[in-house]
Protein backbone atom coordinates (compact mmCIF):
# COMPACT_ATOMS: atom_id res chain seq x y z
CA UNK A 1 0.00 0.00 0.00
CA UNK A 2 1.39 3.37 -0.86
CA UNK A 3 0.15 6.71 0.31
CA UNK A 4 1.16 10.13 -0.61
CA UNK A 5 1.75 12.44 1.88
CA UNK A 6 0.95 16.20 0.29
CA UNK A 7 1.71 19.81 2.35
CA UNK A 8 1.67 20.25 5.92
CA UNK A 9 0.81 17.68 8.89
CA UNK A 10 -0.08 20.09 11.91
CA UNK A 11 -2.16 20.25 15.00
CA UNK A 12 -5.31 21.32 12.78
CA UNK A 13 -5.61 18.65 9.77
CA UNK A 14 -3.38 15.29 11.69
CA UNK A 15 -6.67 14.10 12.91
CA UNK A 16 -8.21 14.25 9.17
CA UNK A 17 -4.53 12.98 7.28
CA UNK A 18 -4.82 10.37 9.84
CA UNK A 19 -8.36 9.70 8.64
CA UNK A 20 -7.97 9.49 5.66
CA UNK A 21 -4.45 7.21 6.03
CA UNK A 22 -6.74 4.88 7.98
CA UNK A 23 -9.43 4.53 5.03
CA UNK A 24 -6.95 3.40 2.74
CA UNK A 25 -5.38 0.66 5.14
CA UNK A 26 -7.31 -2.97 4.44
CA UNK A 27 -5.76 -4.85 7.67
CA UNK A 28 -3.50 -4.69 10.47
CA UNK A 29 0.36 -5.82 9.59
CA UNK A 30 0.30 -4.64 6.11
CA UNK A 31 3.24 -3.55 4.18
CA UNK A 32 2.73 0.30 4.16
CA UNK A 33 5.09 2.93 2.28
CA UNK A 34 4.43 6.08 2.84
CA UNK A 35 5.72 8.72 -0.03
CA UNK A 36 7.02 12.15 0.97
CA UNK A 37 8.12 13.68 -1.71
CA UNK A 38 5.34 16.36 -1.54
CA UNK A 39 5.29 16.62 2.54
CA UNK A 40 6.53 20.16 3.57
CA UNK A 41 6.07 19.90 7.35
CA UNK A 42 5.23 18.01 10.02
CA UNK A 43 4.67 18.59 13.37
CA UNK A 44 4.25 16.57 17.15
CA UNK A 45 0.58 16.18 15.91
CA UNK A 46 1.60 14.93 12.69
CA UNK A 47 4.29 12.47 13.91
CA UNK A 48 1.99 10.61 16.37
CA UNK A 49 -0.13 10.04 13.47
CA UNK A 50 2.49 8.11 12.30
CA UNK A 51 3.66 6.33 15.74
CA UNK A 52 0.05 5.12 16.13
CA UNK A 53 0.32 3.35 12.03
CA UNK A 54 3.45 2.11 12.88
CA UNK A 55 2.16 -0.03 15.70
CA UNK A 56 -0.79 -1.73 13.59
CA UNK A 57 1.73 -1.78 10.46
CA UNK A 58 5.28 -2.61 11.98
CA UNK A 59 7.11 -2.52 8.44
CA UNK A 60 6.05 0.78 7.63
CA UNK A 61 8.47 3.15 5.64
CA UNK A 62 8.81 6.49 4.33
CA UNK A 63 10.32 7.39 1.71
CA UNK A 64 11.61 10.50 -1.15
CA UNK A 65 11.84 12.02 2.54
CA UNK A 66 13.14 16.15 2.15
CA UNK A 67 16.10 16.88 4.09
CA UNK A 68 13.64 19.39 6.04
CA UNK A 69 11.50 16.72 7.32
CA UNK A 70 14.34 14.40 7.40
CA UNK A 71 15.72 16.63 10.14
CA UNK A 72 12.84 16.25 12.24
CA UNK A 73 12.40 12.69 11.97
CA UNK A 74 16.00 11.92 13.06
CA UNK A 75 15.25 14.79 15.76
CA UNK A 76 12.82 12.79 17.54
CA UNK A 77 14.60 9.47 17.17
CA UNK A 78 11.37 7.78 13.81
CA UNK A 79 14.61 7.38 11.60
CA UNK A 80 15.93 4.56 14.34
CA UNK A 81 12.31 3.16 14.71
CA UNK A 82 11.48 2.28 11.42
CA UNK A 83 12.91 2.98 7.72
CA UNK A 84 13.12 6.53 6.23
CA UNK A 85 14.70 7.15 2.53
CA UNK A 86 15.80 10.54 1.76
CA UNK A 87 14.47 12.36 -1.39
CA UNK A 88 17.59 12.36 -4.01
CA UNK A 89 18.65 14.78 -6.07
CA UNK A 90 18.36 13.99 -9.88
CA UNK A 91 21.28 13.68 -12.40
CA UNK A 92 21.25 12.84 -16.03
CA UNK A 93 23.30 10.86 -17.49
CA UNK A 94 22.54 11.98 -21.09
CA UNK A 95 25.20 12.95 -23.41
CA UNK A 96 28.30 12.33 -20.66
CA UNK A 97 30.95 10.36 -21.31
CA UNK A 98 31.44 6.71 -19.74
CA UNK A 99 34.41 6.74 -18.56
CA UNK A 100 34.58 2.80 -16.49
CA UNK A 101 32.26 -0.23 -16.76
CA UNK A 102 31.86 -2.74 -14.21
CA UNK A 103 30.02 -5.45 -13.24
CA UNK A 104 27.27 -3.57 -11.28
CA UNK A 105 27.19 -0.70 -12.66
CA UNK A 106 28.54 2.31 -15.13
CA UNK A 107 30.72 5.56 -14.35
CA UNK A 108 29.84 8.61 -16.29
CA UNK A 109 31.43 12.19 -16.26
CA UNK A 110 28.65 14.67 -15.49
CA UNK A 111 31.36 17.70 -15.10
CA UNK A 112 34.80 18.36 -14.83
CA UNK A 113 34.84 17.69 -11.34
CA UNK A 114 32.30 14.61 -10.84
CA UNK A 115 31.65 11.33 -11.83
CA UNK A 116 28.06 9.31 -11.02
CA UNK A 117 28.44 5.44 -10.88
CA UNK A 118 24.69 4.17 -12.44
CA UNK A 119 23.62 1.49 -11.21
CA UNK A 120 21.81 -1.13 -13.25
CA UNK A 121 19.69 -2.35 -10.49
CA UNK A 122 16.95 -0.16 -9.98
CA UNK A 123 16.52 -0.94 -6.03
CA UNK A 124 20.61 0.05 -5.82
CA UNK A 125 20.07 1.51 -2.65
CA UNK A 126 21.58 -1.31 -0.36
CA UNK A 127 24.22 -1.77 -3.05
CA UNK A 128 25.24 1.79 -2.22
CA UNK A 129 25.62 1.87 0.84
CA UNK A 130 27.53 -1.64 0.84
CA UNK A 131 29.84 -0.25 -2.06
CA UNK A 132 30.61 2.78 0.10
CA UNK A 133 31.28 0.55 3.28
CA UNK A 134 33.54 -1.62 1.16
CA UNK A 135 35.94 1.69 -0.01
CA UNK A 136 35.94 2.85 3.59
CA UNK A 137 37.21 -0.12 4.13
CA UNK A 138 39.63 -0.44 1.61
CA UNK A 139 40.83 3.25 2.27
CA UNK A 140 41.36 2.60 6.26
CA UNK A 141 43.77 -0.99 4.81
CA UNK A 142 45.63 1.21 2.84
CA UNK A 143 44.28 1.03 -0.59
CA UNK A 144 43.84 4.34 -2.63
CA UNK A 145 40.29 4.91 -3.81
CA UNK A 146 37.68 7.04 -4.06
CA UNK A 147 34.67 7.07 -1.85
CA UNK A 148 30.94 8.62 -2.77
CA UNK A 149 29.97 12.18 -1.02
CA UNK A 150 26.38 11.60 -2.60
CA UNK A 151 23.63 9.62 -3.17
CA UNK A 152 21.18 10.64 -6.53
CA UNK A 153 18.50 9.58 -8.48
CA UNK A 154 19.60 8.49 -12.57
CA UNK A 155 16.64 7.57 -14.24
CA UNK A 156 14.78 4.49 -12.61
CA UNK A 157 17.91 3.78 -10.76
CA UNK A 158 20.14 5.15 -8.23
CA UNK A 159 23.86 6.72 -8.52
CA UNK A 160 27.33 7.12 -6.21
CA UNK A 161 28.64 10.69 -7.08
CA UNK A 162 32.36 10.71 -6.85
CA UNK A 163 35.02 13.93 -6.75
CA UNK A 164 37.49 12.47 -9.37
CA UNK A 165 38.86 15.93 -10.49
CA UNK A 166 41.05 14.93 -14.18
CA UNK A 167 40.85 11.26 -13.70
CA UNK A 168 41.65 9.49 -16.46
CA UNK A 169 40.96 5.57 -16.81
CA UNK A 170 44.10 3.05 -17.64
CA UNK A 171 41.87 1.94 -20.41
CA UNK A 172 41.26 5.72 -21.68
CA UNK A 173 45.50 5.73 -21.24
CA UNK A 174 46.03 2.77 -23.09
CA UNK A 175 44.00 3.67 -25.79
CA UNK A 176 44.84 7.21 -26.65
CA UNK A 177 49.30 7.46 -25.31
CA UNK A 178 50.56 3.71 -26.07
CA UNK A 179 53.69 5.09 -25.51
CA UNK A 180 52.51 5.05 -21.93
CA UNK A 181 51.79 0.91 -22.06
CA UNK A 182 54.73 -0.26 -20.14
CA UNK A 183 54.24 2.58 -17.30
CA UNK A 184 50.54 1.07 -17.25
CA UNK A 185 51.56 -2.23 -16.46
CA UNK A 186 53.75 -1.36 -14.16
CA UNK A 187 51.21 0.59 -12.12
CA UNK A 188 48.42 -2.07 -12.70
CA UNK A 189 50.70 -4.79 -11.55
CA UNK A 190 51.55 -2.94 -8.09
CA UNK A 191 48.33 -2.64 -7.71
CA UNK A 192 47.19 -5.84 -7.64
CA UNK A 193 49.97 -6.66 -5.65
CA UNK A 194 49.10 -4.03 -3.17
CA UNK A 195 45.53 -5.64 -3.02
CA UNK A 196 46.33 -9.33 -2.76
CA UNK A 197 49.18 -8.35 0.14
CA UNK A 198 46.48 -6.73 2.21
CA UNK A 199 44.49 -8.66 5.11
CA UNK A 200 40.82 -8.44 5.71
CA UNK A 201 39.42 -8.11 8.71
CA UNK A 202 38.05 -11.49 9.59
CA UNK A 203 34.18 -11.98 8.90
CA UNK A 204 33.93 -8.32 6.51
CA UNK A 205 34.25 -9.30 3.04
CA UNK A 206 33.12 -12.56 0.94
CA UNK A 207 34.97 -15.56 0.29
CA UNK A 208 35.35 -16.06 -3.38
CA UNK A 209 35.99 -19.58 -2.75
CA UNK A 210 32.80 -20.36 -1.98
CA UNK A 211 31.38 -18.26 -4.60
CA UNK A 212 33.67 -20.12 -7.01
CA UNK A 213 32.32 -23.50 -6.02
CA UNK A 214 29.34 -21.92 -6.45
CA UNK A 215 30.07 -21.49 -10.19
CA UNK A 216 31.50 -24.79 -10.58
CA UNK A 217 28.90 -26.72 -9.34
CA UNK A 218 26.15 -25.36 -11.48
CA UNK A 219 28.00 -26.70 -14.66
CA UNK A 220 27.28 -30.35 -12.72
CA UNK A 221 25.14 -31.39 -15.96
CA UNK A 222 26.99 -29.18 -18.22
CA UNK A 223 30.42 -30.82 -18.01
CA UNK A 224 31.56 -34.89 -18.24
CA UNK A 225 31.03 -36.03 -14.57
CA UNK A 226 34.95 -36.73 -14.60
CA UNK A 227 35.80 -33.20 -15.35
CA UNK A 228 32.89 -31.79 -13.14
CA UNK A 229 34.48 -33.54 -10.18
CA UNK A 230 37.95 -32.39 -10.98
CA UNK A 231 36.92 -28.84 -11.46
CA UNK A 232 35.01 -29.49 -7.53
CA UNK A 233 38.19 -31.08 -6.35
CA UNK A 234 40.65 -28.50 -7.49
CA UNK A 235 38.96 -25.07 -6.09
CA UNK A 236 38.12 -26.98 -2.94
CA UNK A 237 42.15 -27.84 -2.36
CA UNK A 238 42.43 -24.24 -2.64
CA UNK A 239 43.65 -22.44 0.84
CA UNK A 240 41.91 -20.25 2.74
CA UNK A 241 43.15 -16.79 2.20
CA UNK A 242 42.51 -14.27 3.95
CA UNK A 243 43.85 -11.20 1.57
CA UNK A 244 41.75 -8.58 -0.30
CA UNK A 245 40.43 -9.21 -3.80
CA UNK A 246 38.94 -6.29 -5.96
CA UNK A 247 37.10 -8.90 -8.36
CA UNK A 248 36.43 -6.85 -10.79
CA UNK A 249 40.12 -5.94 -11.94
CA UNK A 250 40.46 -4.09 -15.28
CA UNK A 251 42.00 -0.78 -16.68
CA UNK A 252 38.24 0.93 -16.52
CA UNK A 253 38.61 0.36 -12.55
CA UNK A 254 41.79 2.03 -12.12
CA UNK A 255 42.22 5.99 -12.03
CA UNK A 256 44.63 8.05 -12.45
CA UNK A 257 43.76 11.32 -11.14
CA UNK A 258 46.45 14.16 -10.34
CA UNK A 259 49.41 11.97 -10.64
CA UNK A 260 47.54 9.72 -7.82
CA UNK A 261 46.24 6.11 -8.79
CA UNK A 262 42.81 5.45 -7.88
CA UNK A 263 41.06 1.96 -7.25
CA UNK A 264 37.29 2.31 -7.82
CA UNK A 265 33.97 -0.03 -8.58
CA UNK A 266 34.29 -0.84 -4.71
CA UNK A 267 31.05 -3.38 -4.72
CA UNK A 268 32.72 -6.88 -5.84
CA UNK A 269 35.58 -6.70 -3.09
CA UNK A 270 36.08 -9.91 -1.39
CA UNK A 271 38.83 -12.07 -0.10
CA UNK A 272 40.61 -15.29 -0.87
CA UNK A 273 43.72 -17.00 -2.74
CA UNK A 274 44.81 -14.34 -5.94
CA UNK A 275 43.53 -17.44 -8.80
CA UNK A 276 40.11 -15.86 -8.43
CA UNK A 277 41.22 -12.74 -9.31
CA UNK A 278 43.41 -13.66 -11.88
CA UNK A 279 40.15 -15.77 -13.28
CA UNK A 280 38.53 -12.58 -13.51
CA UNK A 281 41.36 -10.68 -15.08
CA UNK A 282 42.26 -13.25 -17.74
CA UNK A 283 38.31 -12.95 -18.59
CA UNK A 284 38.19 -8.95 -18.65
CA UNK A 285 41.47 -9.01 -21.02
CA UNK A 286 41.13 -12.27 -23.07
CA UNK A 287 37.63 -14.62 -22.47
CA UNK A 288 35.17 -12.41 -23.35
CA UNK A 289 36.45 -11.09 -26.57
CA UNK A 290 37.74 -15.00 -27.50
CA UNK A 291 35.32 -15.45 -30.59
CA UNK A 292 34.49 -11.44 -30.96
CA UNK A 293 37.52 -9.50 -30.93
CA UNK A 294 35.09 -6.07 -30.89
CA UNK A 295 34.01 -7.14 -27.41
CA UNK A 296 37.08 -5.46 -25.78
CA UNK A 297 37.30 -2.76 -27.79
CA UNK A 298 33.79 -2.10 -26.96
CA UNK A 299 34.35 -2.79 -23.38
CA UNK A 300 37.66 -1.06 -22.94
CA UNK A 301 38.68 1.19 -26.12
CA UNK A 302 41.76 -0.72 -27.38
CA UNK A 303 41.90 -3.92 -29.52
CA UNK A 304 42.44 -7.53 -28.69
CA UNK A 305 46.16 -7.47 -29.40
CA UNK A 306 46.61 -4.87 -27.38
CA UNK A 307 44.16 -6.26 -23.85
CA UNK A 308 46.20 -9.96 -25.08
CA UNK A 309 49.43 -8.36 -25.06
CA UNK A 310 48.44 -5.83 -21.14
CA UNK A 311 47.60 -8.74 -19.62
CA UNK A 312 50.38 -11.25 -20.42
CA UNK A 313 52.76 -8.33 -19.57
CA UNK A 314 50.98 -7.24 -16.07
CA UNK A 315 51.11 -11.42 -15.24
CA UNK A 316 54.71 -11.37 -15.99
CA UNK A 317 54.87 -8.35 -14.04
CA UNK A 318 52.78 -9.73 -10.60
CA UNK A 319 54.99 -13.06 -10.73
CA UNK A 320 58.43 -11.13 -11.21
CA UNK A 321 59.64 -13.33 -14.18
CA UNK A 322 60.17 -13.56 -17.50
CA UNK A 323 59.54 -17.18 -17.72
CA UNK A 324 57.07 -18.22 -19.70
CA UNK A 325 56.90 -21.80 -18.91
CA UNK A 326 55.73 -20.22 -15.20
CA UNK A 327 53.57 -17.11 -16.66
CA UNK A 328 51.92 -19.90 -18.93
CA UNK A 329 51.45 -22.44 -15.92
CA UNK A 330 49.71 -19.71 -13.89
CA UNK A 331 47.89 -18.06 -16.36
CA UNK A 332 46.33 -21.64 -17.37
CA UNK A 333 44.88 -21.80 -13.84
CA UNK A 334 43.70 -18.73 -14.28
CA UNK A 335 41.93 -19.97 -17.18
CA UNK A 336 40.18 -22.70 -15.57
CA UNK A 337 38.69 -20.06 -12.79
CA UNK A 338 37.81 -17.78 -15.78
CA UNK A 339 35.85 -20.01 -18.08
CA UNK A 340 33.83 -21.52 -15.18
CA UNK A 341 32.78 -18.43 -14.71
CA UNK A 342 31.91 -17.80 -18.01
CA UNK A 343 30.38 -20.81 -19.04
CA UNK A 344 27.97 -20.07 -16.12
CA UNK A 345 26.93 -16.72 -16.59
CA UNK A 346 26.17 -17.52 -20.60
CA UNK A 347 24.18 -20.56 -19.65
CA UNK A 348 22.54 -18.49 -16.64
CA UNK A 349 21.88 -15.33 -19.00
CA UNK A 350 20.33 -17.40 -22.14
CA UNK A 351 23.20 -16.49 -24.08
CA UNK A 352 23.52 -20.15 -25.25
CA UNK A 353 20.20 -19.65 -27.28
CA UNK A 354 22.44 -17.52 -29.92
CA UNK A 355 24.71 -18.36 -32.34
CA UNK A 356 27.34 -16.73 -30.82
CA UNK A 357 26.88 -17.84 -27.27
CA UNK A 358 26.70 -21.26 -28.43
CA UNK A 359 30.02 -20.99 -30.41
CA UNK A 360 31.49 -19.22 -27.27
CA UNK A 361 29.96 -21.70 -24.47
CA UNK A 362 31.99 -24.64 -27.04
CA UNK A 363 35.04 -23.11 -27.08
CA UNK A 364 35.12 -22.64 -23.45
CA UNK A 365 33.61 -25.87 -22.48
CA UNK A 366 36.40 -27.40 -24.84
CA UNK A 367 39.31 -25.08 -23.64
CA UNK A 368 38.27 -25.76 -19.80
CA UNK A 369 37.98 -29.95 -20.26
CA UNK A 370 41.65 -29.80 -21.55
CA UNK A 371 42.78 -27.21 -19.09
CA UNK A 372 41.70 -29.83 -15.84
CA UNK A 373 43.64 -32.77 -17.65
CA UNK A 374 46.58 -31.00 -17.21
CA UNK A 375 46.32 -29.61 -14.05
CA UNK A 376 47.18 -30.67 -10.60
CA UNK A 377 46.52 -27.72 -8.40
CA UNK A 378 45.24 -24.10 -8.45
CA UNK A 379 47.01 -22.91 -6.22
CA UNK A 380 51.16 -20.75 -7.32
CA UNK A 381 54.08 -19.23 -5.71
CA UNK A 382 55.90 -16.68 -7.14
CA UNK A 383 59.12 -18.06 -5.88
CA UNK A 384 58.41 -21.57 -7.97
CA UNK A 385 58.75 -22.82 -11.35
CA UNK A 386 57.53 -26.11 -12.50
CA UNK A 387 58.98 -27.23 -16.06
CA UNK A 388 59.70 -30.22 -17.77
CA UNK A 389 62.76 -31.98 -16.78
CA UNK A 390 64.91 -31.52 -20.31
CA UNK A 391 67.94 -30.47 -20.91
CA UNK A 392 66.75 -27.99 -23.49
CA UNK A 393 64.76 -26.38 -20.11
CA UNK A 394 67.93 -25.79 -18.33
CA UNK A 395 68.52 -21.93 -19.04
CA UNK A 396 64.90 -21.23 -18.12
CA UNK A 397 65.35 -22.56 -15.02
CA UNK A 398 69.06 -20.86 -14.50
CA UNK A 399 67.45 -17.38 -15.40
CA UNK A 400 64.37 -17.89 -13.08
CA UNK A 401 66.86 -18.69 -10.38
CA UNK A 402 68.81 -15.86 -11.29
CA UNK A 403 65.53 -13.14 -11.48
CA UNK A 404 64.82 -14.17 -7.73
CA UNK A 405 68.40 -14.23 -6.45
CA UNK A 406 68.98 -10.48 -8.79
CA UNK A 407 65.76 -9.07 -6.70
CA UNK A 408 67.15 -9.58 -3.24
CA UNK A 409 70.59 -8.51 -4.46
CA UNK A 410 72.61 -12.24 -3.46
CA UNK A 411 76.45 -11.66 -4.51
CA UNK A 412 77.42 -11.92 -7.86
CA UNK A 413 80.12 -14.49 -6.96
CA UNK A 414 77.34 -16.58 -4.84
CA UNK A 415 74.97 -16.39 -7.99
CA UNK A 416 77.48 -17.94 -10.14
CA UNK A 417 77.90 -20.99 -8.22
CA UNK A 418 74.12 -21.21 -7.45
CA UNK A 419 73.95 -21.41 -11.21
CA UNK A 420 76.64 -24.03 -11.48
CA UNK A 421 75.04 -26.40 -8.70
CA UNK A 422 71.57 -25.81 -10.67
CA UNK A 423 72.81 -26.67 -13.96
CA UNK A 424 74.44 -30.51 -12.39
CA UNK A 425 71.09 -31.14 -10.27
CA UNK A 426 68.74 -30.03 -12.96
CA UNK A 427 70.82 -32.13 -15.92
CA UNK A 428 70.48 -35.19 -13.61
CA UNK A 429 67.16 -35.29 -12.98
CA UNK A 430 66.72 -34.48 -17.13
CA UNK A 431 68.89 -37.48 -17.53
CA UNK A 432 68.04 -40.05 -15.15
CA UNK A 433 64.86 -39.29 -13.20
CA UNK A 434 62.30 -40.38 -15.83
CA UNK A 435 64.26 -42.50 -18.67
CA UNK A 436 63.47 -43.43 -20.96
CA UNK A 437 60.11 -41.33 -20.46
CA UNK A 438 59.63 -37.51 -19.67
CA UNK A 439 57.91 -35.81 -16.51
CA UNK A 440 58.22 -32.69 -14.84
CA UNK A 441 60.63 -30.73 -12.23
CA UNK A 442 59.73 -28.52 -9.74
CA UNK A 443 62.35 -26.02 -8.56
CA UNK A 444 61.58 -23.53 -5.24
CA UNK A 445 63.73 -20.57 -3.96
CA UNK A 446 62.81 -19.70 -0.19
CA UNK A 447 64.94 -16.54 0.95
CA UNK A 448 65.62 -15.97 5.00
CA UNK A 449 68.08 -13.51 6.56
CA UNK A 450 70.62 -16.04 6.03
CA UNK A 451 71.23 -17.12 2.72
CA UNK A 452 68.58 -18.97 0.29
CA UNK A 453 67.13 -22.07 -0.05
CA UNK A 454 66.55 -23.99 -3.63
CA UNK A 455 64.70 -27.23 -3.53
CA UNK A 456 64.50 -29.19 -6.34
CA UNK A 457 61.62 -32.03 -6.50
CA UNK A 458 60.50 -34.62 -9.30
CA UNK A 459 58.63 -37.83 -8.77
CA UNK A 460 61.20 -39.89 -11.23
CA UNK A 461 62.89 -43.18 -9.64
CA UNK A 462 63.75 -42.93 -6.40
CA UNK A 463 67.34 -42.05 -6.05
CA UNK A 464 69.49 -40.01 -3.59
CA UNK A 465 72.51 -38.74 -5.36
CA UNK A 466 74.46 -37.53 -1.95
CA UNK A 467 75.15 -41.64 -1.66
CA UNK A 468 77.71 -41.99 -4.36
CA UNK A 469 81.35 -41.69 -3.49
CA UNK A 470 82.98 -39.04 -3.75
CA UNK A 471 85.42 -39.04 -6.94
CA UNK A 472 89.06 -38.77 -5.22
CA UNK A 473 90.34 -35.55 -7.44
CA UNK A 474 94.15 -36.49 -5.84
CA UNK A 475 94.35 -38.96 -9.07
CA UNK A 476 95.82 -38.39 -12.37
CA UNK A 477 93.80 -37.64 -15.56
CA UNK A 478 94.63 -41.64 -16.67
CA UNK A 479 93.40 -42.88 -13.07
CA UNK A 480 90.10 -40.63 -13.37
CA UNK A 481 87.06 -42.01 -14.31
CA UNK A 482 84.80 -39.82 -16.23
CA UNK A 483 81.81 -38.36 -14.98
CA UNK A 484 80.78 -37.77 -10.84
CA UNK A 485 82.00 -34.84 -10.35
CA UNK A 486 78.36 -32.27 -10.70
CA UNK A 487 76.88 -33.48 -7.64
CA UNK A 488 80.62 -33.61 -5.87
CA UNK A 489 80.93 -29.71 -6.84
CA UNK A 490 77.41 -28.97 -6.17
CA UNK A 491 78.78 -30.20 -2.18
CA UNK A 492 81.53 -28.31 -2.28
CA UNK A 493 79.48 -24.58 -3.80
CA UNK A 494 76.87 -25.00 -1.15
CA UNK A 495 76.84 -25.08 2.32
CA UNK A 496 74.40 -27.60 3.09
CA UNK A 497 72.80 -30.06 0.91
CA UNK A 498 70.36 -32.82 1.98
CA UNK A 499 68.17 -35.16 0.28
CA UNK A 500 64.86 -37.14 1.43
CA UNK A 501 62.28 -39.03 -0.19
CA UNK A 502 58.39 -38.44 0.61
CA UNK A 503 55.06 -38.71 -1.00
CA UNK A 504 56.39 -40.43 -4.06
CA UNK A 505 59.20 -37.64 -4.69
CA UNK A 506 62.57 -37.02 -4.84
CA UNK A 507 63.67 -33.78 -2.61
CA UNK A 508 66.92 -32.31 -3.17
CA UNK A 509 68.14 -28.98 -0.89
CA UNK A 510 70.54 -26.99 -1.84
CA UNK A 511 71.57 -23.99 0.81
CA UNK A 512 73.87 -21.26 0.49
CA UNK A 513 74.19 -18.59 2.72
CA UNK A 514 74.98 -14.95 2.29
């Protein structure tokens, strides 16, 4: 039941507004909204007209309230006793530029000053106000962003209004000063790394974990039951992380205003391990625009070689390597987060009923089956690369060693020989640990005050190389046998070396200190 509320509400006409209130009321209990868009006073009289419909009708509201009347309402303590919406100012939207895109919702430009995110939902309020609470929250952790002075009214919806004086979008960047790409990543790629190194407050923010099995298991009937309970198995061996996620992560979402970069499109921020953001991200730059390369330039302003290109450099840029056997092995999980997703919302949205969706839903239903065969875990660490055990791998895995040991500044002359003991471990597993068949190496750098630690694991034969003798270097070139001397100098170039076999692998520690 809605009733409009017109003029004044005084001592001489509350018994005959009440009246008439009363006639239009069918039964005790009823939902009652109360518009006061035209109300232009009330007074005592007035409000214990309202008191006494607020007992019979407990979820009474009132709403398109002026600030006038909003005053005296919060005066006398009605704004804590039942629900009161402000009257909002209106904004159009027509003819301003959009200047981000997000999940939610749309930023315009209405002036040089001021931005309005539109919402597409058209009861946005609680979004609002949770999207405001979220960049409070980000701003108190640490993370630059901008947070809403006002709330208006855009149409049939609602808007944030935002002071974003100059800003300028990465995606607006990007697409008008390319000679500005490689500044871009850089600043996207702290970022994110900003973001995902921040803790939430416990019991604030969603876990995208469960929102990703959430998205896996509605493709139950979609997928082969094998892949289905892969997929289930994989995001549920993810940890529980506890660090910020934006979840919407693209170049329309970042800012830069006044030399100052500026996170925005607050609403999606959660928490959990970085593959669900990086899900996300390889969708913004890549999965969408798959079979229509116009979709990005649509969404963002710049082609598909271009968002291909950003986001292979910002990955290589968050991991700290120019590997790509380890940007490739990350970005596939990525992958596997990113076209659940998508194959989800098409399906969920009826895009599968077009020609397109149905080509896109294949290719991602295809891409995704082959993705989990491959795939052991979700989870990463920067400070790991997993490769195939060949010989042709070995300077890969000598510069990846060498990136981490350049970025904590280890001596040159330590470097070298960390290089040297690398190349003899990583040969013999090559050689011996799989033969005559291939499999995979993993290789780990952990740095402490002290020195570093490099493991190297495979799950070839098991075999502990630290057993075999010693060759005795006293003897002449004749009396020499040939070969046993890489894992005698990889002895003598670290400090400590230890082996142990466990859970089916070989684990081989090499430490060298400082």
């Amino acid at each position: 039941m809605i009733i409009t509320l017109n003029g004044r509400i005084d001592s001489q006409n509350a018994a005959a507004a009440e009246a008439r209130m009363l006639e239009k009321l069918t039964a005790d209990g009823e939902p009652v909204v109360l518009d006061a868009e035209h109300l232009e006073y009330i007074s005592s009289a007035g409000l214990r007209v309202l008191l006494r419909i607020r007992k019979t009708h407990p979820d009474m509201r009132i709403i398109n309230v002026s600030s006038e009347v909003y005053e005296i309402l919060d005066m006398t303590g009605f704004t804590e006793i039942l629900t009161v919406e402000k009257a909002y100012r209106v904004v159009s939207i027509e003819g301003c530029e959009e200047i981000g895109h997000g999940s939610n919702g749309s930023l315009y430009r209405i002036d040089s000053d001021n931005v309005v995110k539109v919402y597409r939902n058209a009861d946005a309020l609680g979004d609002i106000q949770n999207e405001r609470e979220m960049a409070k929250l980000a701003l108190i952790l640490g993370i630059p962003t901008a947070i809403s002075y006002d709330v208006v009214k855009v149409g049939n919806s609602y808007g944030s209004v935002f002071e974003l004086l100059n800003a300028r979008s990465f995606a607006k960047i990007l697409s008008t000063q390319p000679e500005k790409f490689d500044w871009c990543v850089k600043e996207f790629s702290e970022m994110l790394l900003k973001i995902h190194g921040t803790e939430a407050p416990e019991g604030k923010l969603t876990d995208m974990k469960q929102t990703a099995l959430s998205w896996a298991r509605f493709l139950q009937d979609t997928l082969p039951e094998e892949s289905e309970k892969k997929l289930l198995a994989l995001i549920e061996a993810v940890p529980r992380d506890n660090h910020l996620i934006h979840g919407d992560y693209h170049t329309k979402n970042l800012e830069l205003q006044n030399d100052e970069v500026l996170l925005i499109d607050m609403d999606t921020l959660a928490m959990g391990y970085p593959i669900f953001e990086l899900g996300s991200m390889y969708n913004a730059f890549v999965g969408f625009s798959e079979v229509d390369h116009e979709i990005i330039k649509r969404f963002q302003g710049y082609d598909f070689e271009t968002a291909k290109r950003f986001w292979h450099e910002t990955l290589a840029s968050y991991l700290g390597t120019t590997s790509e056997t380890k940007i490739r092995e990350v970005e596939n999980k990525a992958r596997i987060i990113g076209y659940t997703r998508l194959i989800r919302r098409g399906i969920r949205r009826g895009e599968i009923k077009t020609e397109q969706g149905r080509t896109e839903n294949a290719l991602w239903t295809r891409e995704l089956i082959e993705l989990l065969e491959t795939v052991d875990t979700l989870t990463f660490s920067r400070e790991e690369l997993t490769i195939e055990a060949s010989a042709e791998n070995l300077a890969e895995v000598q510069s990846f060693l060498e990136e981490q040991l350049a970025k904590i500044q280890f001596p040159p002359r330590s470097r070298m020989q960390i290089g040297l003991a690398a190349e003899e471990i990583f040969i013999n597993i090559a050689s011996y640990a799989y033969a005559p068949e291939k499999g995979k190496a993993t290789v780990r750098i952990a740095v402490d005050p002290d020195g570093v630690t490099i493991t190297f694991i495979d799950r070839g034969v098991p075999y502990d190389p630290l057993k075999k003798q010693d060759p005795d270097v006293t003897l002449s070139a004749d009396e020499r046998a040939i070969g046993g001397l890489g894992v005698f100098l990889t002895k003598k170039l670290m400090d400590d070396v230890h082996y142990e076999y466990r859970n089916g692998q070989n684990i081989l520690t090499l430490v060298k200190r400082a």
